[in-house]
Protein backbone atom coordinates (compact mmCIF):
# COMPACT_ATOMS: atom_id res chain seq x y z
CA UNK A 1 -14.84 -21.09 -12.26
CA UNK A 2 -15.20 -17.00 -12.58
CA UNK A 3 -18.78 -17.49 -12.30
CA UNK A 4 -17.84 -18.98 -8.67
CA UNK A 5 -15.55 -15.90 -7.95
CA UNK A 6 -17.96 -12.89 -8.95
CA UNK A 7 -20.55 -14.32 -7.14
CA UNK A 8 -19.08 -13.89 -3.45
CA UNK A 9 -17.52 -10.40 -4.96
CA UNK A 10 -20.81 -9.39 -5.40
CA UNK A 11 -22.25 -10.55 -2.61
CA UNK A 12 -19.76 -9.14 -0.06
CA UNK A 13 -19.84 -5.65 -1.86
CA UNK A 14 -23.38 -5.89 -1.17
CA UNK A 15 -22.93 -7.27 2.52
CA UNK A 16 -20.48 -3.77 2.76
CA UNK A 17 -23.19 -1.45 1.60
CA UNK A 18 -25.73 -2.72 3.85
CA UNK A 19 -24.03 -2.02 6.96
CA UNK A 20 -21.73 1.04 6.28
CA UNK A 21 -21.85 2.73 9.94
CA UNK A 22 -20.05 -1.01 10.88
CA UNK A 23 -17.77 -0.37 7.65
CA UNK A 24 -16.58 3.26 8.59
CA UNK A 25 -15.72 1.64 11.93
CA UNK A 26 -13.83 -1.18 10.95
CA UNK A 27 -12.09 1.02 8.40
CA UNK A 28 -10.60 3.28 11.10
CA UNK A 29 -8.15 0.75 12.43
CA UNK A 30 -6.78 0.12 9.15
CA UNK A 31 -7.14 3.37 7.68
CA UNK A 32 -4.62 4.69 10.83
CA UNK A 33 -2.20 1.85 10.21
CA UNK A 34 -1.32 2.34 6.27
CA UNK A 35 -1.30 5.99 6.41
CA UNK A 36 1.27 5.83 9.93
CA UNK A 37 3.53 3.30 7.21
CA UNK A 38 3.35 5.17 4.21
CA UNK A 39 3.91 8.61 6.56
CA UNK A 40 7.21 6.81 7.95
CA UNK A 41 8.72 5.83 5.00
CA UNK A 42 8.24 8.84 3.22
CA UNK A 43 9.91 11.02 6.20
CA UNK A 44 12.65 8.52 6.61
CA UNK A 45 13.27 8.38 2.92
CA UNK A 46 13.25 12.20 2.87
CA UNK A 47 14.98 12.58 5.69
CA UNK A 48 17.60 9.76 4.41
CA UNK A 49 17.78 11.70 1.31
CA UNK A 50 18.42 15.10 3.12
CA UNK A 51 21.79 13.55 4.77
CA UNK A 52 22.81 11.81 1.78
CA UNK A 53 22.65 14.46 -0.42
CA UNK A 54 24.62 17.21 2.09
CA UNK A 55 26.93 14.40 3.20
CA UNK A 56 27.98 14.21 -1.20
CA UNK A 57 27.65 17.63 -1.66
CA UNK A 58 31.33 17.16 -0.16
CA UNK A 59 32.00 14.68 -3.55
CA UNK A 60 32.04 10.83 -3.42
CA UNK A 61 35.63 10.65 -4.09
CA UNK A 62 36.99 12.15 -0.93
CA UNK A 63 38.99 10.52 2.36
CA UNK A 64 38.99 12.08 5.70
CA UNK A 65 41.36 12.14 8.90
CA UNK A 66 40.40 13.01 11.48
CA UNK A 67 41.18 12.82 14.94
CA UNK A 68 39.91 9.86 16.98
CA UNK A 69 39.89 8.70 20.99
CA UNK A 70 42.10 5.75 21.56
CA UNK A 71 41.40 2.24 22.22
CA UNK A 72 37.46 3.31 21.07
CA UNK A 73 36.11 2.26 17.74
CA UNK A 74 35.74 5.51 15.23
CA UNK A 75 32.35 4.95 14.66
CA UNK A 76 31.25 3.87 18.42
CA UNK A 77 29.71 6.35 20.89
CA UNK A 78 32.62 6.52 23.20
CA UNK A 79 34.58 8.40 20.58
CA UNK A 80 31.85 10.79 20.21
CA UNK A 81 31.25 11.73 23.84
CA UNK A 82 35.20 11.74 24.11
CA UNK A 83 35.42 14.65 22.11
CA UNK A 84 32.20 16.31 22.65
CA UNK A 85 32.94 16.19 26.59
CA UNK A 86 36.75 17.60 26.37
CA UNK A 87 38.73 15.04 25.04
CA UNK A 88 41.38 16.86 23.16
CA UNK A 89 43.60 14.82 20.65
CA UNK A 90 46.25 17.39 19.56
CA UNK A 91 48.68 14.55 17.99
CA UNK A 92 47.27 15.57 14.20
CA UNK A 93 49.62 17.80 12.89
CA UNK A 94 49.98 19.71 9.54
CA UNK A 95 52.89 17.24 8.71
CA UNK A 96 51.17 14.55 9.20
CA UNK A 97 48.75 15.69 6.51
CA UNK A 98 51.19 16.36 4.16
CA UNK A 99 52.56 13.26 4.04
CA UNK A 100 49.58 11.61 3.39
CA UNK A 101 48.86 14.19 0.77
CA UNK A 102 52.29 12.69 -1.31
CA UNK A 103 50.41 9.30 -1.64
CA UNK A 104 49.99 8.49 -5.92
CA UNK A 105 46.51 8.52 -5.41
CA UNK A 106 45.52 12.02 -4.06
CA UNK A 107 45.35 14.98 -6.64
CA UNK A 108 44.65 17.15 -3.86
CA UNK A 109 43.80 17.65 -0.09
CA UNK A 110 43.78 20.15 2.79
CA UNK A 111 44.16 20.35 6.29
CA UNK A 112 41.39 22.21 8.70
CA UNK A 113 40.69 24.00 12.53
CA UNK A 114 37.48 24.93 13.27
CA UNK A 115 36.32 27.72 15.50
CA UNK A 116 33.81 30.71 16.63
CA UNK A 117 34.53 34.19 16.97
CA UNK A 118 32.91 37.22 17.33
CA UNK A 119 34.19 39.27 13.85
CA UNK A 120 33.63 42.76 12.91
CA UNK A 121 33.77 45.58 11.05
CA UNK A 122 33.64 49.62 11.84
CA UNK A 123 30.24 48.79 14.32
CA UNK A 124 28.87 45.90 13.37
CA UNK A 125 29.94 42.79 15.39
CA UNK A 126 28.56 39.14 14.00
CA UNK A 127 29.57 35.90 15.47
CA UNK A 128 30.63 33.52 13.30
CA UNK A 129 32.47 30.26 12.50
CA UNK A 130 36.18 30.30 11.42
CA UNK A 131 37.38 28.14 9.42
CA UNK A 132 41.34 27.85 9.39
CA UNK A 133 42.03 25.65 6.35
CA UNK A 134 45.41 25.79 3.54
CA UNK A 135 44.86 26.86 0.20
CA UNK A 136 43.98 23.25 -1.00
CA UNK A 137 40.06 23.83 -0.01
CA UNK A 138 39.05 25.13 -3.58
CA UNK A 139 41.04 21.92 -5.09
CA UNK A 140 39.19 19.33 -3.21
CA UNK A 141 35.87 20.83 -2.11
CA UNK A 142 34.10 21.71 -5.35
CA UNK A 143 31.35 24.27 -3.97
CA UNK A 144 33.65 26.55 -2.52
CA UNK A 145 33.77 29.11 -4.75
CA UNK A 146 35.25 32.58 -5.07
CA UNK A 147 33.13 34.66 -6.67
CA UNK A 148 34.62 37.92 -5.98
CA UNK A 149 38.54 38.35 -5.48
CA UNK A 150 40.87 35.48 -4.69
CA UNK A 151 41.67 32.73 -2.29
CA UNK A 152 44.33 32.88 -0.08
CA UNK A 153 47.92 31.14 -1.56
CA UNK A 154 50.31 28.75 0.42
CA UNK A 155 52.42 31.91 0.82
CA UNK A 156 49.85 33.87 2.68
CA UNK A 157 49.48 30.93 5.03
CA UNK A 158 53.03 30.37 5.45
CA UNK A 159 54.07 33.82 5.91
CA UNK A 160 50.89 34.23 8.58
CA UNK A 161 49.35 36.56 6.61
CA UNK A 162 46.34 38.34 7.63
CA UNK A 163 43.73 37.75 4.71
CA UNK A 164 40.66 36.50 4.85
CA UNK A 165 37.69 35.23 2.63
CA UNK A 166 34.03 35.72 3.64
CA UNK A 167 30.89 33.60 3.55
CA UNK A 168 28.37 35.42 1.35
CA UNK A 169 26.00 36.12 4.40
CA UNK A 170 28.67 37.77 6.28
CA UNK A 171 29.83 40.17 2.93
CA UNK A 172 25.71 41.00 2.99
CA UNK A 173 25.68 41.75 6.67
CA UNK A 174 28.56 43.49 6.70
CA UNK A 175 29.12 45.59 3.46
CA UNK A 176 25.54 44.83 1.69
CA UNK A 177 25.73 46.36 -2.02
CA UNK A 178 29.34 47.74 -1.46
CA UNK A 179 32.44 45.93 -2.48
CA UNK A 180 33.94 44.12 0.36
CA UNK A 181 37.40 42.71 -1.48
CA UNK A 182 39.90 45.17 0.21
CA UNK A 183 37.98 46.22 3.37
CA UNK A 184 39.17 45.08 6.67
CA UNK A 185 37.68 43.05 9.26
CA UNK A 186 38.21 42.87 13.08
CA UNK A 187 38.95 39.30 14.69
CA UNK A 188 39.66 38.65 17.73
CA UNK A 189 41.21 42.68 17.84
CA UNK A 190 43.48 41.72 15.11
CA UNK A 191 42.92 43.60 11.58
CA UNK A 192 42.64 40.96 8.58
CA UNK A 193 42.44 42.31 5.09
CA UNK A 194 39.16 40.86 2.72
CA UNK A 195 41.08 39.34 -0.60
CA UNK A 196 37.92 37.53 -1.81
CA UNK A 197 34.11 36.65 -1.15
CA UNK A 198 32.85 33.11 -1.71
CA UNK A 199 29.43 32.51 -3.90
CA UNK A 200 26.11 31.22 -1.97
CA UNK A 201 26.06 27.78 -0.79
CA UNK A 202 24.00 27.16 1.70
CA UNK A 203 24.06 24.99 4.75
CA UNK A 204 25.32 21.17 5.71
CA UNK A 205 23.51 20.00 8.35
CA UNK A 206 23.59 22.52 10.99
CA UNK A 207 26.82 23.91 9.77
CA UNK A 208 26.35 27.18 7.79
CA UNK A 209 28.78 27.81 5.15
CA UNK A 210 27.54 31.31 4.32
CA UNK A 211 28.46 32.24 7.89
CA UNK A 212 31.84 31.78 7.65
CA UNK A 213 34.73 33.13 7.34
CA UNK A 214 37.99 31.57 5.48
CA UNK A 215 41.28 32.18 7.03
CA UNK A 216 44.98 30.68 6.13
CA UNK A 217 45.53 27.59 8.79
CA UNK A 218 48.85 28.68 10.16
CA UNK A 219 47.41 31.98 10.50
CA UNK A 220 44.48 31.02 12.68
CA UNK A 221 46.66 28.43 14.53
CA UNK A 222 49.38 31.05 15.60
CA UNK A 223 47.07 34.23 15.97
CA UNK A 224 44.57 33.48 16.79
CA UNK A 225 43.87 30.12 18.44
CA UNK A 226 47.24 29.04 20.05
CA UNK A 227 47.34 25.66 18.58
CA UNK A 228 49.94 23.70 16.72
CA UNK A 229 47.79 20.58 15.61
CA UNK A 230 44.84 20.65 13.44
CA UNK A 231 41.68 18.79 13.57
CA UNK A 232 40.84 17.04 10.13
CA UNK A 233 42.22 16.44 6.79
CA UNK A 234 40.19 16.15 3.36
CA UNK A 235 41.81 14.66 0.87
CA UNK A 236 40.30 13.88 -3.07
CA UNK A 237 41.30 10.84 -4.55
CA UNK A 238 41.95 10.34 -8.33
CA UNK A 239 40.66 6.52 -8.62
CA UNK A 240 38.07 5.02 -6.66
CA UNK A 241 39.03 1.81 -7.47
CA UNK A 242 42.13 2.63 -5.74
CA UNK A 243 40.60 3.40 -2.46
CA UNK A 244 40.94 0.44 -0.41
CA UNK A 245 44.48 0.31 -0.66
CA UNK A 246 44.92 4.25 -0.47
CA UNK A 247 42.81 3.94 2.98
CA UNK A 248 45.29 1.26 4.17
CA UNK A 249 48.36 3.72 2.62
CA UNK A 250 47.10 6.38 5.01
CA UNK A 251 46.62 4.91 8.06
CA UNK A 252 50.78 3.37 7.75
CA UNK A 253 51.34 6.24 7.11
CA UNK A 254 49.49 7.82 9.78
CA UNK A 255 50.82 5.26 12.56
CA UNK A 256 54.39 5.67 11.29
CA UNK A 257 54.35 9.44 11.85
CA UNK A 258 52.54 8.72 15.23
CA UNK A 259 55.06 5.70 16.53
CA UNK A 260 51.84 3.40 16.67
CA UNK A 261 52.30 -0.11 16.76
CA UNK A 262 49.22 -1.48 18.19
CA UNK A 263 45.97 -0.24 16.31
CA UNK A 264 44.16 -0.14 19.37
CA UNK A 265 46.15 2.98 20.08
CA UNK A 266 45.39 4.73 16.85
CA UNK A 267 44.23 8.66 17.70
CA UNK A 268 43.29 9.23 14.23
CA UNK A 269 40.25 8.03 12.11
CA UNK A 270 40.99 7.28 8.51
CA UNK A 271 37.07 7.42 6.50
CA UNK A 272 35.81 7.76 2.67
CA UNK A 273 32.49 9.60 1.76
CA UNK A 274 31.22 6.10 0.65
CA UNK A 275 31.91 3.84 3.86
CA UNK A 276 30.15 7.24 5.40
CA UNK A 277 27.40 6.58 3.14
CA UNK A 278 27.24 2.69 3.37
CA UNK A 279 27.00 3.10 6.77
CA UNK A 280 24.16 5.98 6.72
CA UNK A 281 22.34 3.19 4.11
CA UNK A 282 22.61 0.62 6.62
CA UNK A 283 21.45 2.75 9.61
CA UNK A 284 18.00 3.67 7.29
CA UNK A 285 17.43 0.47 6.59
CA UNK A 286 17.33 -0.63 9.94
CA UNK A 287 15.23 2.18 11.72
CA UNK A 288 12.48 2.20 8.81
CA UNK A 289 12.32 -1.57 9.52
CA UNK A 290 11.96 -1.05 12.76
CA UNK A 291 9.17 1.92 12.84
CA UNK A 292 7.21 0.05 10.37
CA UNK A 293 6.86 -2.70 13.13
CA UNK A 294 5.89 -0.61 15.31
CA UNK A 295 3.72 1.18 13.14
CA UNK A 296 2.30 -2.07 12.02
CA UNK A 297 1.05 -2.32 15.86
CA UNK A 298 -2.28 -0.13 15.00
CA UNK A 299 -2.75 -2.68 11.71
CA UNK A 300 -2.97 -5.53 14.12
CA UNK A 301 -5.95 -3.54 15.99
CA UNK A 302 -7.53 -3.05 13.23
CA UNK A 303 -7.30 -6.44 11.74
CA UNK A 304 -8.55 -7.48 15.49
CA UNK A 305 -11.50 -5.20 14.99
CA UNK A 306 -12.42 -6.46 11.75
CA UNK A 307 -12.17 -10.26 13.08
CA UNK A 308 -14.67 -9.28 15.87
CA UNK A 309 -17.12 -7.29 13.33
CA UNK A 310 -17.45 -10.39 11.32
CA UNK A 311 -17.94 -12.22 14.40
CA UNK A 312 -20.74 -10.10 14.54
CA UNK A 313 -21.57 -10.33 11.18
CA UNK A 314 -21.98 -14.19 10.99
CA UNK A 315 -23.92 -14.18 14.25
CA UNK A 316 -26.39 -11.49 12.27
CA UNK A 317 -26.79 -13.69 9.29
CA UNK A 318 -26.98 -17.38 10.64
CA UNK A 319 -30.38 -18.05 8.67
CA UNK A 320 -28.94 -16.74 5.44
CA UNK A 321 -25.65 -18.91 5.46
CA UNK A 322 -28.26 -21.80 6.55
CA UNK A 323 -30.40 -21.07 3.66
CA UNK A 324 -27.73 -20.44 0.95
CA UNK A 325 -26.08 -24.02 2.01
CA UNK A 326 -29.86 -25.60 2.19
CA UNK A 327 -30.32 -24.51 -1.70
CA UNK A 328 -27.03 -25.77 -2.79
CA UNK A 329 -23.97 -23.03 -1.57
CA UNK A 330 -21.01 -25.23 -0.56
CA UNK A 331 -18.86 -24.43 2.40
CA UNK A 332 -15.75 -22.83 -0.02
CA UNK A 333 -18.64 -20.37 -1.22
CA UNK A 334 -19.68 -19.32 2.20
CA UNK A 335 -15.83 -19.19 2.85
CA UNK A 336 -15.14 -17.01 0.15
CA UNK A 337 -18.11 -14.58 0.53
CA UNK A 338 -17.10 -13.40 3.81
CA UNK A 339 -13.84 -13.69 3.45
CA UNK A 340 -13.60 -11.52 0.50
CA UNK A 341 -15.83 -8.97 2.59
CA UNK A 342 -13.44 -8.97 5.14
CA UNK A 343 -10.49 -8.28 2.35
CA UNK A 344 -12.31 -5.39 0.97
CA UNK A 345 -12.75 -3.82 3.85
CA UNK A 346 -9.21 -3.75 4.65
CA UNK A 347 -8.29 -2.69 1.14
CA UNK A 348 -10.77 0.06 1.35
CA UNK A 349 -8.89 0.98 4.35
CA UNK A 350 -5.41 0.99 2.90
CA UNK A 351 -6.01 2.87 -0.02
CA UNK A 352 -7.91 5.67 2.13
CA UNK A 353 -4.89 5.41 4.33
CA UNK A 354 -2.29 6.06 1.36
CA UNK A 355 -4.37 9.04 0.48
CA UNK A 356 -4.47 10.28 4.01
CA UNK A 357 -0.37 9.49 4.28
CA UNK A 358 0.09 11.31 0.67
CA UNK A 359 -1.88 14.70 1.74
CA UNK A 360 0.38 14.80 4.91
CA UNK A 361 3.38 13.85 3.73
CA UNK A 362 2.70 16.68 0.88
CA UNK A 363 1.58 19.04 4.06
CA UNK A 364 4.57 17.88 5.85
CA UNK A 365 6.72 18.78 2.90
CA UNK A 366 4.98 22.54 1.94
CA UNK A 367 5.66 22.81 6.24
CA UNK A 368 9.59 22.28 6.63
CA UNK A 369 10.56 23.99 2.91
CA UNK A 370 9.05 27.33 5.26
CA UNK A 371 12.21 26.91 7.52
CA UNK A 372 14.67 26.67 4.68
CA UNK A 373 14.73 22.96 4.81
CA UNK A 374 14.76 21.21 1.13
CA UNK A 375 13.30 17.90 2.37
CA UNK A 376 10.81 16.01 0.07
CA UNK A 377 9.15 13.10 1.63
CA UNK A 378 7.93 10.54 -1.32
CA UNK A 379 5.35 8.29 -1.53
CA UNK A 380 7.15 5.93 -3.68
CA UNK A 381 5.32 2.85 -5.10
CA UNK A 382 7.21 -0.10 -2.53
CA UNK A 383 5.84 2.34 0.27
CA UNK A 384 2.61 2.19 -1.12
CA UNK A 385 2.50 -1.83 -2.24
CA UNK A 386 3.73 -2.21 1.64
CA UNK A 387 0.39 -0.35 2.58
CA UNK A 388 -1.79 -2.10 0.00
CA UNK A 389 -0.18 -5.62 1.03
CA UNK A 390 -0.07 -5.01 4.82
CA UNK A 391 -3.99 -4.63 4.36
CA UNK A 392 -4.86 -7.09 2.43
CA UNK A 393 -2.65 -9.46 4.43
CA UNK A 394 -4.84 -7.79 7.76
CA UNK A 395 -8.20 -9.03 5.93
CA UNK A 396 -6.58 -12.25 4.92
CA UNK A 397 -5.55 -13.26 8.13
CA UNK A 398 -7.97 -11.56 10.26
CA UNK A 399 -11.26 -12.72 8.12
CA UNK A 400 -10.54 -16.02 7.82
CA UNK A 401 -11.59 -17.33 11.01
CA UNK A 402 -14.79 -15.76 11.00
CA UNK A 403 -15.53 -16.82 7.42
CA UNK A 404 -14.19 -20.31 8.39
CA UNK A 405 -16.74 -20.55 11.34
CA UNK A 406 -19.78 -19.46 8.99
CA UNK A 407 -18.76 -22.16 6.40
CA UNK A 408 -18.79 -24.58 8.22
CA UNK A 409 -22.26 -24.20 9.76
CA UNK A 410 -24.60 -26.60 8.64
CA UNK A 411 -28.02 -26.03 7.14
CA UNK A 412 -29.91 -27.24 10.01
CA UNK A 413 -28.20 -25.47 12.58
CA UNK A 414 -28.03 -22.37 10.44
CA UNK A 415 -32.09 -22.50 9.92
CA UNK A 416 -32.48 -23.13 13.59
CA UNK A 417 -31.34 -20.05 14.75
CA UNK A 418 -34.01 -18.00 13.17
């Protein structure tokens, strides 16, 4: 029984050697299609991993409220291009968060506004993103950190005091080497007084926390940008096992403080880091499926090219099929010669192609870390047993017929042809 496998190994690795100008060029359709699947799953796991990791760095164990477009799902596309083309919800108030913030299962929370401004100091002017937010912030978000000075308290931002904290790229730019905790700042024409300086940390996303500056909500609301509501709420939870049921707390909570009744009127979004995760999971999953279809597209050529070079390839060797069945070769030998030629061909191919995909995915990788991105895009082993099996499936599928046709020529016929 080996004895009957080796011997169509052998004879196809010798078939390969024979002709490898034919080889290289039935490789290339192969080699294109594993390295164009292992190269998408390695960016779309790095790039998966990139949004995971900046959407924790916020902590697992968090809620959010924020506000929402009514009678549009929170997640749909008609909320987004509400708010990104004017809609303004300014029902959200700071009351509203701080009677969610009573609920049993929140240790702590605050509230947030978000806007740009040009800020300065003596004459240097740097435009940057404010950040209105209650003294809650170093409570619930875990990597914002004072390193020099203080935080603002809850009297500062009751009393509308004018204090503010700076992002560690706007203390370089501003004061470099010199201490900063003290100085005062220009925003908007209004003087604010620097009571602390926040360590590095780096960017979410497109949002840059370095370039920022921390100022007490009420403050920024009243001073600065005329508003009475705020935009979003963070609150950290104290038991994730409670967090069904605290989601459900704060959205009664939310529609009692907002009259709702009918929760297609709801102007408020209640979310958790996870269902933000599960959802970013989900979304993955589906677009890697679908780009390794259509990746899977240049396999199919390839597998069409190898059908058509063994076409080629039983035509060529008629008289040798006819003598190998004359002396004795049955029809499952003939079968499995050149169909186990036409399945190292393609295997050839994918494991040149997860080479290829490796080197460029390690390229890619070296590339984006030079614009301050910390992507990696692995090769993991599924993305390479996809590449390996898509192949050999290719030389399976795609060999068969050929070797099929040459088995079952008979000796006479075969012998004729010469």
């Amino acid at each position: 029984m080996l004895h009957e496998l080796i011997i169509p190994i052998k004879l196809a690795a010798r078939s390969i050697r024979s002709n490898l100008g034919r080889t290289a060029v039935s490789l290339l359709g192969i080699v294109i299609g594993v390295a164009s699947v292992i190269l998408v799953l390695a960016f779309g796991s790095g790039v998966k991993g990139y949004i995971v990791s900046q959407v924790s760095s916020f902590g697992t164990d968090i809620m959010e409220i924020e506000v929402k477009v009514p009678k549009v799902n929170k997640m749909s596309a008609a909320n987004a291009a509400g708010q990104v083309g004017g809609t303004q919800i300014t029902t959200f108030k700071l009351k509203d968060a701080e009677a969610v913030g009573k609920l049993p299962n929140v240790s702590a929370w605050y509230a947030m506004i978000i806007s740009q401004q040009i800020v300065s100091y003596q004459n240097k002017n740097k435009q940057t993103m404010l950040l209105g937010v209650t003294p809650g912030v170093t409570d619930v978000d875990q990597q914002t950190i004072v390193a020099d000075g203080t935080m603002f308290s809850e009297s500062d931002d009751s009393g509308l005091q004018q204090v503010a904290v700076l992002g560690s790229e706007v203390k370089t730019d501003f004061f470099g080497d010199q201490e900063a905790v003290g100085q005062n700042i220009k925003v908007k024409g209004q003087t604010y007084r620097v009571i602390g300086v926040l360590a590095p940390r780096g960017g979410a996303g497109m949002f840059n926390f370095d370039n920022t500056v921390y100022l007490p909500l009420q403050t920024m609301q009243k001073k600065l940008s005329g508003m009475d509501y705020i935009q979003s709420a963070i609150f950290k939870l104290k038991d994730m096992e409670l967090l069904d049921l605290t989601l459900l707390q704060a959205t009664d909570i939310m529609r009692g403080q907002h009259h709702i009744n009918n929760p297609d009127d709801d102007d408020f979004a209640v979310n958790s880091i996870q269902e933000v995760l599960d959802i970013l999971n989900n979304v993955f999953l589906y677009v890697n499926i679908l780009l390794v279809a259509l990746t899977s597209i240049s396999l199919i050529v390839g597998g069409v090219g190898i059908m058509n070079v063994m076409y080629v390839t039983v035509t060529e060797r008629t008289f040798e099929i006819g003598l190998k069945k004359a002396i004795g070769a049955k029809n499952g030998n003939i079968l499995a010669q050149f169909l186990f030629e036409a399945v190292f061909i393609t295997l050839l191919g994918g494991i040149i192609g997860l080479v290829i995909g490796f080197v460029i995915a390690q390229v890619g990788q070296i590339a984006v870390a030079r614009f301050g991105f910390a992507l990696t895009f692995p090769v993991t082993w599924s993305a390479a047993a996809i590449g390996i099996g898509f192949s050999a499936a290719a030389g399976i599928v795609f060999g068969y017929f050929p070797a099929r046709q040459a088995s079952r020529l008979t000796p006479i016929e075969a012998l004729r042809k010469e």
